[in-house]
N, C-alpha and C. Protein backbone atom coordinates (compact mmCIF):
# COMPACT_ATOMS: atom_id res chain seq x y z
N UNK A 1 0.85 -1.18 0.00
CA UNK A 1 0.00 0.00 0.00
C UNK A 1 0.89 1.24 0.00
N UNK A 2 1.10 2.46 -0.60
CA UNK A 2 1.63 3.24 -1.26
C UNK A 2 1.61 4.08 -0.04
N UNK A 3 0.05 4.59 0.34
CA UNK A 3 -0.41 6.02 1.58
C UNK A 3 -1.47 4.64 2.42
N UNK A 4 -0.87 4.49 3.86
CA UNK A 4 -1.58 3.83 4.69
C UNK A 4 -2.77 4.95 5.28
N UNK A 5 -2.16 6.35 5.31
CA UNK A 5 -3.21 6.99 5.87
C UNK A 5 -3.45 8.51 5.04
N UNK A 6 -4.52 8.50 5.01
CA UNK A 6 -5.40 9.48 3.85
C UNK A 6 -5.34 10.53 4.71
N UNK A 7 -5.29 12.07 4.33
CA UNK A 7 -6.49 13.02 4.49
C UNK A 7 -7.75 13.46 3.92
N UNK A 8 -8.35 13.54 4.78
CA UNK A 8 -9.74 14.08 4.52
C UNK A 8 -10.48 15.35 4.65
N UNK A 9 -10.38 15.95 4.01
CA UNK A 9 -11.32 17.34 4.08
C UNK A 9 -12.42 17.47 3.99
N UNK A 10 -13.12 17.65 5.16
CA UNK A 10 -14.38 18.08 5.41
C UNK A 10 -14.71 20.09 5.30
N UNK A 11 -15.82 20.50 5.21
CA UNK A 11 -16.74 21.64 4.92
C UNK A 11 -15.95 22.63 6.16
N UNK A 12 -15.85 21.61 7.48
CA UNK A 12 -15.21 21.96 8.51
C UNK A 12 -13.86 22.21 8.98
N UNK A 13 -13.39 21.02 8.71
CA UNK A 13 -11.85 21.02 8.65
C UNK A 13 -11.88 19.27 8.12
N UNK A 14 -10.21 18.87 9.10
CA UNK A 14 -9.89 17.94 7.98
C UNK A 14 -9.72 16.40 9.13
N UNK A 15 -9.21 15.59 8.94
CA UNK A 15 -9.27 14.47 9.60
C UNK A 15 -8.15 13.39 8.45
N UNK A 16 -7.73 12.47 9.44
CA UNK A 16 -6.77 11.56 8.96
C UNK A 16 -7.10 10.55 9.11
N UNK A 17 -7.52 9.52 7.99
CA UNK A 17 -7.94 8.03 7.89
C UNK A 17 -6.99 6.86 7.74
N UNK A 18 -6.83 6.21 8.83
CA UNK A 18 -6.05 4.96 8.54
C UNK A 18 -6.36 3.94 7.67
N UNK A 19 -6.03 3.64 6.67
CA UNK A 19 -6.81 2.84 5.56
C UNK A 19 -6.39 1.16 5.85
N UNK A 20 -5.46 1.09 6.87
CA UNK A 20 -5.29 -0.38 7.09
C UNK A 20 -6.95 -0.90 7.83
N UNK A 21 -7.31 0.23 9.15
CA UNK A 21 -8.43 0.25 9.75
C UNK A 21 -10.02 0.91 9.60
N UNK A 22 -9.59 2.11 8.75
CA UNK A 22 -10.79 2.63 8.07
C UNK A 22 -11.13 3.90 9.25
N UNK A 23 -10.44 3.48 10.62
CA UNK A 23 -10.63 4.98 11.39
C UNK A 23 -10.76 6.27 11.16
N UNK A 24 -10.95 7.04 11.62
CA UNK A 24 -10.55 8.60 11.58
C UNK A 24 -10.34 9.65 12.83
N UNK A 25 -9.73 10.14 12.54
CA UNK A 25 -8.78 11.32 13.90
C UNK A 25 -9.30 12.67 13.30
N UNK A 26 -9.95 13.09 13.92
CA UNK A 26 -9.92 14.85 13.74
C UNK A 26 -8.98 15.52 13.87
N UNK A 27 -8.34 16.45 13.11
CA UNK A 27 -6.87 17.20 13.31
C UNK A 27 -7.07 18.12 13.70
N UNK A 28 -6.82 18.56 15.11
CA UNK A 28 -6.87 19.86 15.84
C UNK A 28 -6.92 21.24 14.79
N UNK A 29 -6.81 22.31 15.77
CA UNK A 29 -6.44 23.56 15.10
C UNK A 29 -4.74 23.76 14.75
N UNK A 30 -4.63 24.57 13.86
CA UNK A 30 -3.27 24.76 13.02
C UNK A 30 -2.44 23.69 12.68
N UNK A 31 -3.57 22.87 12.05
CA UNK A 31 -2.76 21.67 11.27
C UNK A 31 -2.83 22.18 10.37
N UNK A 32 -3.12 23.25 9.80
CA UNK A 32 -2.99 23.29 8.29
C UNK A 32 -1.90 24.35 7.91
N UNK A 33 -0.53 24.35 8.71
CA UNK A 33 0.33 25.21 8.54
C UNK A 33 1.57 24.29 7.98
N UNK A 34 1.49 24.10 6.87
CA UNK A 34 2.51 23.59 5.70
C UNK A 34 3.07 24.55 4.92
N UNK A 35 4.19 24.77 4.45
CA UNK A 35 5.23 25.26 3.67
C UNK A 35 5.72 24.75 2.12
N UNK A 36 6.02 25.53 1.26
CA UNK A 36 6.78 25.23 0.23
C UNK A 36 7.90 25.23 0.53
N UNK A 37 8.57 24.92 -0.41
CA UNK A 37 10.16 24.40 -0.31
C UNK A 37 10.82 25.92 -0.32
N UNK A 38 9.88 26.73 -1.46
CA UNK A 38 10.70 28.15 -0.93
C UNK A 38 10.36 29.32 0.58
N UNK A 39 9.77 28.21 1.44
CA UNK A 39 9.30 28.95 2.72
C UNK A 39 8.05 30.07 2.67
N UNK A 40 7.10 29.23 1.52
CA UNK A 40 5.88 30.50 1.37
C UNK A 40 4.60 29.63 1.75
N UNK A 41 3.81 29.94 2.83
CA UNK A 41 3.13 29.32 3.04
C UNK A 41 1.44 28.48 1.90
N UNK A 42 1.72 27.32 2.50
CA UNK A 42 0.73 26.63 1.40
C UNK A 42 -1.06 27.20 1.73
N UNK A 43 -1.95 26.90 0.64
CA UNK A 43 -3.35 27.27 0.66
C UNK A 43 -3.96 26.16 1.05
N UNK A 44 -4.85 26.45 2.73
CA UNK A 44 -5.51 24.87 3.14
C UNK A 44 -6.54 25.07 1.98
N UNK A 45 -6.94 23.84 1.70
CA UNK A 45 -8.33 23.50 0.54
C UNK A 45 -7.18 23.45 -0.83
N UNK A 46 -6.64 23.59 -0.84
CA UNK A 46 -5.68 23.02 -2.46
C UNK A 46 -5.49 21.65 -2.59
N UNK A 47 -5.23 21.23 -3.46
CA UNK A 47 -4.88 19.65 -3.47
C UNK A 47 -3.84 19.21 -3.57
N UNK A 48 -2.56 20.73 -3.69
CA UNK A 48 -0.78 20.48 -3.21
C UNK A 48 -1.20 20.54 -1.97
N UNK A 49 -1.66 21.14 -1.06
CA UNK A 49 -1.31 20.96 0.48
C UNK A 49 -2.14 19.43 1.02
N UNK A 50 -3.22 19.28 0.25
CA UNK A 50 -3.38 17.81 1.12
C UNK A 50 -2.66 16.84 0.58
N UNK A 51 -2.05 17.13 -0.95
CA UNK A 51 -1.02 15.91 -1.20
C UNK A 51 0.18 15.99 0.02
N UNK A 52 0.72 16.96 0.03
CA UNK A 52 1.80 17.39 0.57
C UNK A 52 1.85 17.10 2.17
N UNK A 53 0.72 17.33 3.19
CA UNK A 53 0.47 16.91 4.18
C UNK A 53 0.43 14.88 4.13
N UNK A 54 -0.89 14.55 3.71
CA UNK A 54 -0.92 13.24 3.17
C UNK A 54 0.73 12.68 3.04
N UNK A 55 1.79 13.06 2.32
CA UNK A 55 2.82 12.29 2.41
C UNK A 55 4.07 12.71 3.64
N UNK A 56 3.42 13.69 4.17
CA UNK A 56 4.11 13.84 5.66
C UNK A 56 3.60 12.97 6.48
N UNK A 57 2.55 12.38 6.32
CA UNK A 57 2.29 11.79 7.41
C UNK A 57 2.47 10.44 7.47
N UNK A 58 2.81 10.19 6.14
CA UNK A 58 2.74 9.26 5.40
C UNK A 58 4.46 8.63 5.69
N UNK A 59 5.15 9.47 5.63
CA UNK A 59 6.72 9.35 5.86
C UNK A 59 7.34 8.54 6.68
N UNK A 60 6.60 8.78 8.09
CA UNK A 60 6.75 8.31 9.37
C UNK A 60 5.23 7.51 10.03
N UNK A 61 5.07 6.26 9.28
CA UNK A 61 3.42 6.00 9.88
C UNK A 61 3.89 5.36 10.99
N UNK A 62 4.75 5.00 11.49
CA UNK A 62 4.95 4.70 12.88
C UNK A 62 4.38 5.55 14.01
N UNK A 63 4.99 6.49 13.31
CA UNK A 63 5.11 7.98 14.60
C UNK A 63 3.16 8.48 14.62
N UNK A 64 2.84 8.61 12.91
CA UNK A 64 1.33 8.72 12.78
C UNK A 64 0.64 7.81 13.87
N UNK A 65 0.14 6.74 13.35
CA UNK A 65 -0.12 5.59 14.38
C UNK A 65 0.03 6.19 15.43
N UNK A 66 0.93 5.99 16.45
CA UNK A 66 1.24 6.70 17.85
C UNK A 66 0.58 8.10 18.08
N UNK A 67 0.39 9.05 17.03
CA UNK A 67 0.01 10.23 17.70
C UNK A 67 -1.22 10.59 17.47
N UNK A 68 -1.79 9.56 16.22
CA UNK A 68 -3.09 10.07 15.92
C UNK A 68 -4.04 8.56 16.78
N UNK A 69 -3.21 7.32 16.34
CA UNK A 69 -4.44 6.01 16.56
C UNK A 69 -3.66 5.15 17.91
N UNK A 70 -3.26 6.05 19.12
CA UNK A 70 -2.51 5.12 19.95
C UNK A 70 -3.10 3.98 20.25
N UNK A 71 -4.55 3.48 20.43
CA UNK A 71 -4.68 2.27 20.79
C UNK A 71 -4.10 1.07 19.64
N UNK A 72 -3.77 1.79 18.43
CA UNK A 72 -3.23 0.59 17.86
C UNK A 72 -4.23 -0.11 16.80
N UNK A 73 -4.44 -1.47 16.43
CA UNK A 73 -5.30 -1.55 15.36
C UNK A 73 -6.11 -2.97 16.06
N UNK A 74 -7.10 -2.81 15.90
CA UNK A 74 -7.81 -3.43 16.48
C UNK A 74 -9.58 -2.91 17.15
């Protein structure tokens, strides 16, 4: 599997789906403060910043797992 865990944008804000489990985590406030490479901040609701988030989180699903789904899978 390529992205174990999705973002999701809702009307509201956004949430992170584990696709091994199908869960979802609501992402607090100022998750949506991502950067370009030239240090200019990204537009939440674009589809570079949820790619771009999506493979941050994606990088380290260990660490994801742990901070978003600590009980684990099950």
């Amino acid at each position: 599997m390529k992205h174990r865990f999705k973002v999701i944008e809702y009307a509201s804000g956004y949430a992170v789906r584990d696709t091994t489990t199908g869960k979802e985590h609501w992402m607090s406030d100022g998750v949506d403060v991502l950067f370009t490479s030239t240090g200019r901040p990204m537009s939440p609701g674009s589809e570079h910043f949820r790619r771009t988030w999506e493979r941050s989180l994606n990088e380290w699903p260990f660490d994801t797992e742990a901070a978003y789904f600590p009980q684990g899978k099950g």
